[in-house]
Protein backbone atom coordinates (compact mmCIF):
# COMPACT_ATOMS: atom_id res chain seq x y z
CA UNK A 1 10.08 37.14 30.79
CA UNK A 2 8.02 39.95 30.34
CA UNK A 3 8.88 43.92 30.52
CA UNK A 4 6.27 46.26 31.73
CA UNK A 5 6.95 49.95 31.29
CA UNK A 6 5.11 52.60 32.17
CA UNK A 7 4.30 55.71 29.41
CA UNK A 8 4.10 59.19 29.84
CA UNK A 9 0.65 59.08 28.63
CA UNK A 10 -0.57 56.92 31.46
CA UNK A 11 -0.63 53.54 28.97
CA UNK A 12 1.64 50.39 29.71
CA UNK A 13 4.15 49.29 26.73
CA UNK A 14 4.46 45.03 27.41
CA UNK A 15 7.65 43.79 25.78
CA UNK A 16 8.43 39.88 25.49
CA UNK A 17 11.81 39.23 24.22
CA UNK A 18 11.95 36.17 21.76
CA UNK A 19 16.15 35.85 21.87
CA UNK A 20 18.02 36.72 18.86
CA UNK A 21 17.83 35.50 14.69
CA UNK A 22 20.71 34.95 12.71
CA UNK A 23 22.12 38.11 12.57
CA UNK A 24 22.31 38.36 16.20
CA UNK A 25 19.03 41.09 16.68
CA UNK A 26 16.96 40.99 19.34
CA UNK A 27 13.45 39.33 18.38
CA UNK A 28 10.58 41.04 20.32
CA UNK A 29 6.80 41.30 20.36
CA UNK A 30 5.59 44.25 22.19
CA UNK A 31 1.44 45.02 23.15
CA UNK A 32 0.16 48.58 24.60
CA UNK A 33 -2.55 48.11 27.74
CA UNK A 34 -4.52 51.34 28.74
CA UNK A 35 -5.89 50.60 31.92
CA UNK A 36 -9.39 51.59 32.46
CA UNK A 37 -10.30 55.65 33.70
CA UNK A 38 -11.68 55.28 37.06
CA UNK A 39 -8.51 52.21 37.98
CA UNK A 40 -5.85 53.73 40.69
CA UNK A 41 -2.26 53.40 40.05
CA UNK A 42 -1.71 50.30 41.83
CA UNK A 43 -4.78 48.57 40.54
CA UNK A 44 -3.72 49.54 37.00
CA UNK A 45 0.12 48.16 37.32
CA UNK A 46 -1.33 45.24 38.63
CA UNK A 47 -3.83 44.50 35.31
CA UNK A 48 -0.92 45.27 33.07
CA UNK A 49 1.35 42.94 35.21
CA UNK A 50 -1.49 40.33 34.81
CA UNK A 51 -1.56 41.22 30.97
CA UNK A 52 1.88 40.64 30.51
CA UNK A 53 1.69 37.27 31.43
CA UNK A 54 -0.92 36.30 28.95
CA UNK A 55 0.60 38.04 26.30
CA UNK A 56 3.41 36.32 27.22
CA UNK A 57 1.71 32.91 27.11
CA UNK A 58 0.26 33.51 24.05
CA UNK A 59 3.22 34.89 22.13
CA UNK A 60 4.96 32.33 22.89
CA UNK A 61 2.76 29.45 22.25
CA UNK A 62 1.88 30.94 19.57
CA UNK A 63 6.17 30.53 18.53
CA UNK A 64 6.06 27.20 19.42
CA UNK A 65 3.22 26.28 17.07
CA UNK A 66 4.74 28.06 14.07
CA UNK A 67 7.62 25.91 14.50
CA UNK A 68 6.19 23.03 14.77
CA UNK A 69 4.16 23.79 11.77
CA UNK A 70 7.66 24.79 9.65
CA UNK A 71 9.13 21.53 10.73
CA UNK A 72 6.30 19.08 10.06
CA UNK A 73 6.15 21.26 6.38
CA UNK A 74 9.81 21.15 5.98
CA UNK A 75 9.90 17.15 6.83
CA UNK A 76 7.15 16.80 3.97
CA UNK A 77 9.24 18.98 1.32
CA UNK A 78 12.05 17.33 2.42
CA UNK A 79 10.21 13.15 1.91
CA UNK A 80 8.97 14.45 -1.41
């Protein structure tokens, strides 16, 4: 899931948590929206709520490809 935070400079800070590595440390990806000048508050949360969720989606497809790709290279070094 996604974590949208508002800045003090107006921008939105998009956080998308990936679970922990070996050594037991979070894993994150993180993405900065600035909404557009003439958007009102509500409007703006909105987009960055909307942004989250393709950052999201593309994050973690993006995951799930590399690890498919380091298995199906790993099988082949491993056949060799």
């Amino acid at each position: 899931m996604a974590c949208v935070r508002k800045k003090k400079n107006g921008s939105y800070e998009i956080i998308v948590s990936l679970g922990y590595n070996v050594e037991h440390k979070k894993i994150t990806k993180s993405k900065i929206y600035w909404p557009e000048e003439n958007m009102t508050e509500k409007s703006a949360k909105k987009e960055a709520e909307r942004q989250a969720v393709l950052f999201e989606d593309k994050v973690i497809k993006r995951r799930i490809w590399r690890q498919d790709y380091e298995t199906c290279r790993l099988h082949k070094w491993y056949m060799v």
